[in-house]
PDB file of N, CA and C in Angstrom:
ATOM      1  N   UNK A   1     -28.573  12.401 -16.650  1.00  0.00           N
ATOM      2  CA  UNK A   1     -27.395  11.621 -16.888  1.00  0.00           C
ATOM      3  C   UNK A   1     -26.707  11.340 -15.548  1.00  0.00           C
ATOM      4  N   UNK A   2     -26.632   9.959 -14.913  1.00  0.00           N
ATOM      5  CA  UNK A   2     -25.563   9.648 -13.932  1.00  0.00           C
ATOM      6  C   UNK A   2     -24.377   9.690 -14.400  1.00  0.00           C
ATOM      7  N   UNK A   3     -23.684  10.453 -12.970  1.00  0.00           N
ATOM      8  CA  UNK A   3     -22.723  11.206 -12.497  1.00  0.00           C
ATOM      9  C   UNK A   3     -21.561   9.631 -12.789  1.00  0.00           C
ATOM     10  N   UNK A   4     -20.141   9.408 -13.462  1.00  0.00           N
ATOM     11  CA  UNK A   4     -19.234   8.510 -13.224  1.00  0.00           C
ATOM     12  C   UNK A   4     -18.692   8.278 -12.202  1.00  0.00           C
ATOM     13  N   UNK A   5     -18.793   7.427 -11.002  1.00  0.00           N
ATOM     14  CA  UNK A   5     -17.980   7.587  -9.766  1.00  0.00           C
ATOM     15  C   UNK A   5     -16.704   7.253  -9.958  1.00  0.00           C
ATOM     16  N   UNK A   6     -15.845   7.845  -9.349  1.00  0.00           N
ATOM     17  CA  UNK A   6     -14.464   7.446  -9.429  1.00  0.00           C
ATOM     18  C   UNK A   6     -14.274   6.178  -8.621  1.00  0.00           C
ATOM     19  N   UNK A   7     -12.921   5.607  -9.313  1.00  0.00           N
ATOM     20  CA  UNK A   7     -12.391   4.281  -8.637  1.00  0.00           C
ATOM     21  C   UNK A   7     -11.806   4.371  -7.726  1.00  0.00           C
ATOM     22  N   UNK A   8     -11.777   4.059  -6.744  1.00  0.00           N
ATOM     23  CA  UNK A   8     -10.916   4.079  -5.151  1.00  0.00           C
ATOM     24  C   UNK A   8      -9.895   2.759  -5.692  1.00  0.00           C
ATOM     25  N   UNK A   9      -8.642   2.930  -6.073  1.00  0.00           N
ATOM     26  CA  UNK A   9      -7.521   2.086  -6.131  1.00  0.00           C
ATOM     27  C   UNK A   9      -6.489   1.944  -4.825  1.00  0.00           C
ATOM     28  N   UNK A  10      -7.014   2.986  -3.929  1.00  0.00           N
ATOM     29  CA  UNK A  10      -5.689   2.967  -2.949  1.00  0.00           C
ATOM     30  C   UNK A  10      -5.595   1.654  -2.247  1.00  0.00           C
ATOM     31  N   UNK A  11      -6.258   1.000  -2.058  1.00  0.00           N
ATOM     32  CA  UNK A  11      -6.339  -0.842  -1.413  1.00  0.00           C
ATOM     33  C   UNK A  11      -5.064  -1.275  -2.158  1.00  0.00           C
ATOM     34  N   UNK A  12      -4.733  -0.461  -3.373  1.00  0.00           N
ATOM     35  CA  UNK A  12      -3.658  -1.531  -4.237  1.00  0.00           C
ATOM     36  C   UNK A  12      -2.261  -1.456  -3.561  1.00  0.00           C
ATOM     37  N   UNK A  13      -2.585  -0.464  -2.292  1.00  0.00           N
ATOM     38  CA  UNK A  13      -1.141   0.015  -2.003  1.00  0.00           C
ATOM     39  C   UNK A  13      -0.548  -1.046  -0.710  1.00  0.00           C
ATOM     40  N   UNK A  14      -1.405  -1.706  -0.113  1.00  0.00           N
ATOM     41  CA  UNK A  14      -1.543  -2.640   0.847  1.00  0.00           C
ATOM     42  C   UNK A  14      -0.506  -3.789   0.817  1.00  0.00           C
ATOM     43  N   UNK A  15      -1.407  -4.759  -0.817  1.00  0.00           N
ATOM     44  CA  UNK A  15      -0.336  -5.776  -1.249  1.00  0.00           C
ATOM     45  C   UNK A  15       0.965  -5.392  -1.900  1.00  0.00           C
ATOM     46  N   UNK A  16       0.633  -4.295  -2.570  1.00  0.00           N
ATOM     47  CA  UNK A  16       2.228  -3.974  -3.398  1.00  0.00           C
ATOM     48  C   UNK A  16       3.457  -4.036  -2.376  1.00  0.00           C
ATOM     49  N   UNK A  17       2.786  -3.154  -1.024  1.00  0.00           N
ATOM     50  CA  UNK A  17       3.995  -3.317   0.228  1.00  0.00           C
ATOM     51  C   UNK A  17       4.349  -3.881   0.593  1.00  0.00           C
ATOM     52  N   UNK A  18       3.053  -5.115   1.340  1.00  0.00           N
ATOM     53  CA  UNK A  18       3.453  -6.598   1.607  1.00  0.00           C
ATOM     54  C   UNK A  18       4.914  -7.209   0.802  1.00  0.00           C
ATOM     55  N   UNK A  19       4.195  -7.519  -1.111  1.00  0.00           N
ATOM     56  CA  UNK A  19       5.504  -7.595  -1.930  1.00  0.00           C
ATOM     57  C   UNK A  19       6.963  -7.218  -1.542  1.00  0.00           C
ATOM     58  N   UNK A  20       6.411  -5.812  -1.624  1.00  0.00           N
ATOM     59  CA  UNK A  20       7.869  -5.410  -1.500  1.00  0.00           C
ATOM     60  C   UNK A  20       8.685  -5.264   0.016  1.00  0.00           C
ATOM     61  N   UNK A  21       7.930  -5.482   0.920  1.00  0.00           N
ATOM     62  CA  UNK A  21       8.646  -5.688   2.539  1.00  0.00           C
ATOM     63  C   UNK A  21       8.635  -7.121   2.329  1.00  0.00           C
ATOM     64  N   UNK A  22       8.382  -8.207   1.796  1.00  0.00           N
ATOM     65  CA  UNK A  22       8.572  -9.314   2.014  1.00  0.00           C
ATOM     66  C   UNK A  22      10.002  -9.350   0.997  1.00  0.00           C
ATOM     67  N   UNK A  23      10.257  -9.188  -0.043  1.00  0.00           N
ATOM     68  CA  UNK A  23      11.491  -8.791  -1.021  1.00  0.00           C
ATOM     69  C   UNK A  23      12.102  -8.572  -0.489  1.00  0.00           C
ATOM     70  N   UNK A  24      12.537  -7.535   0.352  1.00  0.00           N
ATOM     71  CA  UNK A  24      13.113  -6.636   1.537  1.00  0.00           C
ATOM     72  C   UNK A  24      13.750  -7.546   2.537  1.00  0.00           C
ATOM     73  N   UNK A  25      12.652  -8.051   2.994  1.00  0.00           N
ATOM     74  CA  UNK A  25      13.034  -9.043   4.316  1.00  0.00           C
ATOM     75  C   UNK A  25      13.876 -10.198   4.072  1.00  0.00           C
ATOM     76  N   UNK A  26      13.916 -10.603   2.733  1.00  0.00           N
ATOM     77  CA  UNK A  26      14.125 -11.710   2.545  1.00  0.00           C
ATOM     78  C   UNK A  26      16.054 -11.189   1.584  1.00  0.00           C
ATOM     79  N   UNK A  27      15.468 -10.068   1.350  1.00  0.00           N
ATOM     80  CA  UNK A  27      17.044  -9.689   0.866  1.00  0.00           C
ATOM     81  C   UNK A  27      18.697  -9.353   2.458  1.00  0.00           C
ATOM     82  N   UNK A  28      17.329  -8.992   3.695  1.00  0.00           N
ATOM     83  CA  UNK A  28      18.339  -9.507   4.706  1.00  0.00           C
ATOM     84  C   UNK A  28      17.944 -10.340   5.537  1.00  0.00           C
ATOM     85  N   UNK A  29      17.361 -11.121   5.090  1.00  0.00           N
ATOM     86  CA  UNK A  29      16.955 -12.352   5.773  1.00  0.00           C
ATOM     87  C   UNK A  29      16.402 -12.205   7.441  1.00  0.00           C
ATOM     88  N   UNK A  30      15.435 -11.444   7.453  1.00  0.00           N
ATOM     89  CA  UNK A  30      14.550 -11.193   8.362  1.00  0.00           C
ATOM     90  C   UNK A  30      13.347 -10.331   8.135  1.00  0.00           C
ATOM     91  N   UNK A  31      12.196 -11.695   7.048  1.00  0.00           N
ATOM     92  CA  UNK A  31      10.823 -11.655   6.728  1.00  0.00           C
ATOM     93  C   UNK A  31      10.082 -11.057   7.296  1.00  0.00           C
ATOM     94  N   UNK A  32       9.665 -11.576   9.142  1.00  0.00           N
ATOM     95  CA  UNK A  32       8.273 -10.799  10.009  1.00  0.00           C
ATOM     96  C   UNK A  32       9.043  -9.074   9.523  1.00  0.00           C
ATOM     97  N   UNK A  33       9.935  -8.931   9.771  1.00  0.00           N
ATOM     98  CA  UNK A  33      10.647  -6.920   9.746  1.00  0.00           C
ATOM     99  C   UNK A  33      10.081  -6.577   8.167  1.00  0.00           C
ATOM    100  N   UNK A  34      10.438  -7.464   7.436  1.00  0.00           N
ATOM    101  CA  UNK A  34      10.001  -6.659   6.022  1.00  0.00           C
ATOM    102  C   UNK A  34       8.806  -6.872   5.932  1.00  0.00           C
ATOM    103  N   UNK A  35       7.497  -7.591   5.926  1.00  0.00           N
ATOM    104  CA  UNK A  35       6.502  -7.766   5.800  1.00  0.00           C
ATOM    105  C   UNK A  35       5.841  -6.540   7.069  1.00  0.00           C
ATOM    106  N   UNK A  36       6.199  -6.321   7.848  1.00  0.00           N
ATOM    107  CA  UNK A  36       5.798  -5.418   8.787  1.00  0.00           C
ATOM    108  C   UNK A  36       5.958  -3.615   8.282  1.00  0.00           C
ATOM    109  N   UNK A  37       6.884  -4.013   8.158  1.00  0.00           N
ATOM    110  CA  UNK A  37       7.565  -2.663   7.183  1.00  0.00           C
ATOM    111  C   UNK A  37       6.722  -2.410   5.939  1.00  0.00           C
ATOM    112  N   UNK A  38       6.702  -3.330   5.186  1.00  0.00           N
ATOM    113  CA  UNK A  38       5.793  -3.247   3.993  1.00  0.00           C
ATOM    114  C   UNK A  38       4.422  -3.013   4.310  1.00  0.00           C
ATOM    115  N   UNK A  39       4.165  -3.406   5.398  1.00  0.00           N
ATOM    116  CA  UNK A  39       2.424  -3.288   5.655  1.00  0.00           C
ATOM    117  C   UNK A  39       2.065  -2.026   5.924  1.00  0.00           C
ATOM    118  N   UNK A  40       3.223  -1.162   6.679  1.00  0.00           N
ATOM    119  CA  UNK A  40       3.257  -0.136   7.219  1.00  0.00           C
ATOM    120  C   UNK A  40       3.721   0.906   5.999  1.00  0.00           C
ATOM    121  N   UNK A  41       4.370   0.724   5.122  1.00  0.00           N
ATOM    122  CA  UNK A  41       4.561   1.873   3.741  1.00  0.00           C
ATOM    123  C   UNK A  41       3.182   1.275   3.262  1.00  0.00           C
ATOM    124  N   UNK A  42       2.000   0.273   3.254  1.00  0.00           N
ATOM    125  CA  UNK A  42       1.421   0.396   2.374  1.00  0.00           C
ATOM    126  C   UNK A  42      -0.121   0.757   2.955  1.00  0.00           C
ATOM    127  N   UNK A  43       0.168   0.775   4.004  1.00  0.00           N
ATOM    128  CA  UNK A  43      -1.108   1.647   4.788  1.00  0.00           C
ATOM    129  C   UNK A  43      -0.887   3.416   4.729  1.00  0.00           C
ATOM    130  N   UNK A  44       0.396   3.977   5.045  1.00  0.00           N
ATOM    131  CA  UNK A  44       0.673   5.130   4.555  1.00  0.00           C
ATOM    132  C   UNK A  44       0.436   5.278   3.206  1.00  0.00           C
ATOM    133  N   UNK A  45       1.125   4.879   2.321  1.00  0.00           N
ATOM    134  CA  UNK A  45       0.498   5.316   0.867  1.00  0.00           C
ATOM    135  C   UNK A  45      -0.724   5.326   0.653  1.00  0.00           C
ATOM    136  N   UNK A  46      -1.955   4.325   1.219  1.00  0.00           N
ATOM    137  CA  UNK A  46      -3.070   4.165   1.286  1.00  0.00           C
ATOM    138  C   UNK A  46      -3.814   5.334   1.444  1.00  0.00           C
ATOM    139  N   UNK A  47      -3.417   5.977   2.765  1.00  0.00           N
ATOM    140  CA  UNK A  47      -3.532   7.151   3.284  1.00  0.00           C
ATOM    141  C   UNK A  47      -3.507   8.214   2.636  1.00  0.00           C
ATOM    142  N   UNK A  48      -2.106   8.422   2.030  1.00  0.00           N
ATOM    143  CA  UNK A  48      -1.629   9.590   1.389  1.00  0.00           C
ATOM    144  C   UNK A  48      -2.687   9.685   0.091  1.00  0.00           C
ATOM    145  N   UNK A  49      -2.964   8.228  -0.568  1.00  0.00           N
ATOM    146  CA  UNK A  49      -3.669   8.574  -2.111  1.00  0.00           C
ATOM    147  C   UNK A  49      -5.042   9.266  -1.658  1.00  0.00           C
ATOM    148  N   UNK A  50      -5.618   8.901  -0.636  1.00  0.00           N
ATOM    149  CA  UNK A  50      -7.260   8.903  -0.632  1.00  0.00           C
ATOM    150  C   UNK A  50      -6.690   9.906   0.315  1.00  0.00           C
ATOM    151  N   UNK A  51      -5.813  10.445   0.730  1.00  0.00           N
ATOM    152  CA  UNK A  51      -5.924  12.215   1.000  1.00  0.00           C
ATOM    153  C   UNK A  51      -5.505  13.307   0.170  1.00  0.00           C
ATOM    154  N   UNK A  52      -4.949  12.776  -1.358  1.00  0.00           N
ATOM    155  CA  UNK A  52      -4.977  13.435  -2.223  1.00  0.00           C
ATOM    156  C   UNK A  52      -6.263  13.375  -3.295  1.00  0.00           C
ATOM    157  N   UNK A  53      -6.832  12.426  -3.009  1.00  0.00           N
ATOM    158  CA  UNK A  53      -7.704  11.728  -3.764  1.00  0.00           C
ATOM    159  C   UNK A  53      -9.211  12.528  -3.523  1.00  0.00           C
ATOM    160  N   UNK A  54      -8.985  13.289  -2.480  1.00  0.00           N
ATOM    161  CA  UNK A  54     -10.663  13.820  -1.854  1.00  0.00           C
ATOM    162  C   UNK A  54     -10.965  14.785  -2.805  1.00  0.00           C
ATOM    163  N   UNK A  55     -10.447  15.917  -3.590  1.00  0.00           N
ATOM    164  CA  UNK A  55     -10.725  16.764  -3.826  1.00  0.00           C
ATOM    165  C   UNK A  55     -11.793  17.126  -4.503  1.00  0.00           C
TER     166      UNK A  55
END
């Protein structure tokens, strides 16, 4: 019987940030900062899942 591989979802954390640093940016009206910001919470979360994710 093959083994089920698990799904690697953490990629989802990438655009959600984008979203939400672009939301951000645009709530003080300076986009490149929130989209930068967002890219950067969504590479950390990225991180964080698939280093909780190893076990």
């Amino acid at each position: 019987m093959a083994k089920k591989k698990k799904e690697d979802k953490s990629g989802l954390f990438i655009p959600a940030g984008l979203f939400l640093g672009l939301g951000w940016g645009a709530l003080y009206d300076n986009y490149s900062a929130g989209v930068l910001l967002g890219l950067g919470v969504g590479f950390l979360g990225m991180a964080i899942a698939s280093f909780w994710g190893r076990k």
